[in-house]
Every structure is written in structure tokens, then in C-alpha cells.
N, C-alpha and C. Protein backbone atom coordinates (compact mmCIF):
# COMPACT_ATOMS: atom_id res chain seq x y z
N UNK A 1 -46.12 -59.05 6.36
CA UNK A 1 -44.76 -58.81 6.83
C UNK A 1 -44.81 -57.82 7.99
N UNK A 2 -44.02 -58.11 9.20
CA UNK A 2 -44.16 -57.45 10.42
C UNK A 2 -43.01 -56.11 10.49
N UNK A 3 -43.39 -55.13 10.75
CA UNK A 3 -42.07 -53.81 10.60
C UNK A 3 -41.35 -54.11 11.16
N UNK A 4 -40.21 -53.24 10.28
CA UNK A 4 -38.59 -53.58 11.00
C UNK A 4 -38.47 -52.82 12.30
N UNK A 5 -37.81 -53.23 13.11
CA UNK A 5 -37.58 -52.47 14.27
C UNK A 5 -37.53 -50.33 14.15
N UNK A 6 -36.73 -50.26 12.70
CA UNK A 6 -36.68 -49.02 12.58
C UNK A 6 -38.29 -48.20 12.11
N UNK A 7 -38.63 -49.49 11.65
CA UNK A 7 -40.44 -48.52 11.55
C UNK A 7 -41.02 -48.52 12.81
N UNK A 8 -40.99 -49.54 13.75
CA UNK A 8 -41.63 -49.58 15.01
C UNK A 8 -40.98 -48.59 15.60
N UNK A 9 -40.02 -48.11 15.61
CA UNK A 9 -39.38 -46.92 16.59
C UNK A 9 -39.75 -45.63 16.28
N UNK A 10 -39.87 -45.47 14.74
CA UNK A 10 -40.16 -44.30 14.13
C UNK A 10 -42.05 -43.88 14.51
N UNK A 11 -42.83 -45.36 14.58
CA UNK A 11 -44.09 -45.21 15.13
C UNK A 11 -44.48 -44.70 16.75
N UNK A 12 -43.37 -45.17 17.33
CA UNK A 12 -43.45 -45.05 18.51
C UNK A 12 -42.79 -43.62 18.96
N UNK A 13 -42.02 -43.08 18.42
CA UNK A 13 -41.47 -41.51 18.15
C UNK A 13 -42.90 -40.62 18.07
N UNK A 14 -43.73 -41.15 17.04
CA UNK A 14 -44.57 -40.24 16.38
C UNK A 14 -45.51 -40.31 17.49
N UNK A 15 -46.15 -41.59 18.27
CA UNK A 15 -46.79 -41.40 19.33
C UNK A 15 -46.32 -40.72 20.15
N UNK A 16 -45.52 -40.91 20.51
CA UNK A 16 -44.92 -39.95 21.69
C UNK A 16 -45.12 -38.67 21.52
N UNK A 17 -44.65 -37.82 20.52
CA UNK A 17 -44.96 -36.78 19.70
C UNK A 17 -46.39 -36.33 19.85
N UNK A 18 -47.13 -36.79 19.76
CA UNK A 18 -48.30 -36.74 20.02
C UNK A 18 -49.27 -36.62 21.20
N UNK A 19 -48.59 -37.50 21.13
CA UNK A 19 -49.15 -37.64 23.64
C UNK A 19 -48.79 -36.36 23.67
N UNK A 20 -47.20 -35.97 23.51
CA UNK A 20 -46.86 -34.59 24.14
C UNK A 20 -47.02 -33.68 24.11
N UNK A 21 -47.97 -33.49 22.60
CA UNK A 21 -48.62 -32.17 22.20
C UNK A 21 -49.92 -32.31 22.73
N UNK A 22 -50.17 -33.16 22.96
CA UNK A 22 -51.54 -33.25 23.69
C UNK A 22 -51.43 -32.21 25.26
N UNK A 23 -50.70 -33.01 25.91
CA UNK A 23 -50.16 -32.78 27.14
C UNK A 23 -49.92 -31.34 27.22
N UNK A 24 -48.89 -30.55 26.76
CA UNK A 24 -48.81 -29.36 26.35
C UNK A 24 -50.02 -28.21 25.94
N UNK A 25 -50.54 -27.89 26.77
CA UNK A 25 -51.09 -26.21 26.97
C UNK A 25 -51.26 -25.39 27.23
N UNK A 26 -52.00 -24.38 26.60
CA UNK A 26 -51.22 -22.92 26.73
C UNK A 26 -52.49 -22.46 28.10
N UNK A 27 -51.93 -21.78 28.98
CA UNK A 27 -52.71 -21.43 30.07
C UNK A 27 -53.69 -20.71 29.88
N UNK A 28 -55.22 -21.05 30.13
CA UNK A 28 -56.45 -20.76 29.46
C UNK A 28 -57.23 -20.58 30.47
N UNK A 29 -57.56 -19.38 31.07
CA UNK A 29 -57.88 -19.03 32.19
C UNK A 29 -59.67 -19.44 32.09
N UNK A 30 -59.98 -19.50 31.09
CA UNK A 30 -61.54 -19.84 30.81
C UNK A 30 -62.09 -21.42 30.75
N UNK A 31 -60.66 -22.53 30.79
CA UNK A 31 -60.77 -23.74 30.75
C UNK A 31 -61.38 -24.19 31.66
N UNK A 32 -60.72 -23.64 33.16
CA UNK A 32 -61.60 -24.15 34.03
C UNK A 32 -62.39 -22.69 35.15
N UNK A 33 -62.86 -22.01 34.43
CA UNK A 33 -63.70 -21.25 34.53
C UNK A 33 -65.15 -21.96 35.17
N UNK A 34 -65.84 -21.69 36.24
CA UNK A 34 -67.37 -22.49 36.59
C UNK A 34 -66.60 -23.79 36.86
N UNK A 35 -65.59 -24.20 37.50
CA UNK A 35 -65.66 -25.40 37.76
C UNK A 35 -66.19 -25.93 39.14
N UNK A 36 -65.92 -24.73 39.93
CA UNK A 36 -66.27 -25.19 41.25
C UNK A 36 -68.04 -24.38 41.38
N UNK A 37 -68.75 -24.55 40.37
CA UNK A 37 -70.30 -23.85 40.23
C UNK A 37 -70.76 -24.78 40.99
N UNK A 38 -71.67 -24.19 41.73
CA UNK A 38 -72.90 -25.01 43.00
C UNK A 38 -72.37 -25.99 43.76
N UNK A 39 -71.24 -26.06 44.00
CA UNK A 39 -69.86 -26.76 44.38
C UNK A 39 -69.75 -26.38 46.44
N UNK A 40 -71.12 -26.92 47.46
CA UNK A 40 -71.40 -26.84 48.21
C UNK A 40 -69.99 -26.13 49.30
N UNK A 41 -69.03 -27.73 49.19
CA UNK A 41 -67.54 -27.46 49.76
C UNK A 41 -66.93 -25.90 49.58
N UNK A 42 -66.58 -25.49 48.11
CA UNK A 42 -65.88 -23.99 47.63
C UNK A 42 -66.97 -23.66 48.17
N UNK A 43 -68.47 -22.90 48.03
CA UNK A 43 -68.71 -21.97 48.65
C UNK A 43 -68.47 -21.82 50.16
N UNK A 44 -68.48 -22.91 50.63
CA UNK A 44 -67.99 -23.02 52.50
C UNK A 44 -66.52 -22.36 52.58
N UNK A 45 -65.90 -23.02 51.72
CA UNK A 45 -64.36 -22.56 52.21
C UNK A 45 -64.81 -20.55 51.52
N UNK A 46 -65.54 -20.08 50.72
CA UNK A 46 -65.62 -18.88 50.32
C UNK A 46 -65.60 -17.86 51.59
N UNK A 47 -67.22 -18.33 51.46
CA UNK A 47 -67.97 -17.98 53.28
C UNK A 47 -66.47 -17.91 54.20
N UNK A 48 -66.15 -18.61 54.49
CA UNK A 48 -65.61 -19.03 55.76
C UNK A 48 -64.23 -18.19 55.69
N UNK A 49 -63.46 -18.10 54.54
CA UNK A 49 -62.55 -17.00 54.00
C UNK A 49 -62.91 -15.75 54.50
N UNK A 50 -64.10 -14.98 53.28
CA UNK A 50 -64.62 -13.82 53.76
C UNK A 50 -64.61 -13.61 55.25
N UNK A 51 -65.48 -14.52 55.82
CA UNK A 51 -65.79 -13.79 57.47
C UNK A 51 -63.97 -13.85 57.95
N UNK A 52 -63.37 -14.90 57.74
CA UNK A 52 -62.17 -15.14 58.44
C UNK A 52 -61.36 -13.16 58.21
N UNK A 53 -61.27 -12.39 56.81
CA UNK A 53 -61.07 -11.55 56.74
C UNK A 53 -61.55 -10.11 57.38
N UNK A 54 -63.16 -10.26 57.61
CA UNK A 54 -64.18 -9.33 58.02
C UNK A 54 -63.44 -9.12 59.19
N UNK A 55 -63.16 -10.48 59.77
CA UNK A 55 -62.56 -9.79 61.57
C UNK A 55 -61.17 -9.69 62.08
N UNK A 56 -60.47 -9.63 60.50
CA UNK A 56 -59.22 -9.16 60.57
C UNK A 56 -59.45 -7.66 60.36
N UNK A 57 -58.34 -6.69 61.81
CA UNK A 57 -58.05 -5.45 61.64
C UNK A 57 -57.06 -5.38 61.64
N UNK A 58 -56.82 -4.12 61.68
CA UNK A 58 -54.76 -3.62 61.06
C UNK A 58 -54.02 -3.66 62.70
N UNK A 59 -55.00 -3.50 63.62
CA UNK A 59 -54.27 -3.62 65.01
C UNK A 59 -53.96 -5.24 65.13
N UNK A 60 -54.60 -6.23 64.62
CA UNK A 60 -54.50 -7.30 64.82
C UNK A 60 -53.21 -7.85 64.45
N UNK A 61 -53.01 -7.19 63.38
CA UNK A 61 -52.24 -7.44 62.60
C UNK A 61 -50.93 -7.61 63.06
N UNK A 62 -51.08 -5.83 64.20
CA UNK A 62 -49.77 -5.13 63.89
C UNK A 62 -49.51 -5.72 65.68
N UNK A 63 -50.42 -6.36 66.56
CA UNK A 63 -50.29 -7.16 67.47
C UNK A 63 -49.31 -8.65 67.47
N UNK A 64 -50.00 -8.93 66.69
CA UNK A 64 -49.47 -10.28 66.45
C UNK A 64 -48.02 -10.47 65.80
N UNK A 65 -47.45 -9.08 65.25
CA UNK A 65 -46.10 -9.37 64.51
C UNK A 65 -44.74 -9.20 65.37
């Protein structure tokens, strides 16, 4: 015997329910911790950050505003 519409809805509730707790988490700063490890690209954009800062000065700064 095939479920009544009200069990199929009540199944499909409970999935949902489920997906959404899945979906739902709590911000875990260690999750993606090492993700960008030996990660050629991030260290370039690192590098390339740093120096971009090294040859920022406060006159530059206070030039440009």
C-alpha cells in the first residue's frame, strides 16, 4: 500500500528538516583553517599584499587624500 499524501508530506517535512540542519552552522574558525596550505596563488596574492604595504607611507597617504 502506497502512503497517503499526508505521510508523504510529513516525510518530506522531515527531509527538509534535515537538509536544514545540515545546512546550518555555527561559525568555526578552525573549519577552514590550512585551506589555502602550499596554495601557490594565496601565497602570491600574500607576497604581493605585504610588499604592496612595505611601500605604503603616511605621506602617501596623506598626499593622495
Amino acid at each position: 500500500m502506497s502512503p497517503t499524501l499526508e505521510q508523504r508530506v510529513e516525510m518530506l517535512e522531515q527531509k527538509v528538516a534535515e537538509l536544514n540542519a545540515n545546512l546550518i552552522r555555527k561559525k568555526d574558525p578552525f573549519r577552514t583553517f590550512g585551506i589555502f596550505r602550499d596554495d601557490p596563488d594565496f601565497e602570491q596574492a600574500v607576497r604581493l599584499g605585504r610588499e604592496y604595504r612595505q611601500q605604503q607611507t603616511y605621506e602617501k597617504e596623506i598626499a593622495g587624500s
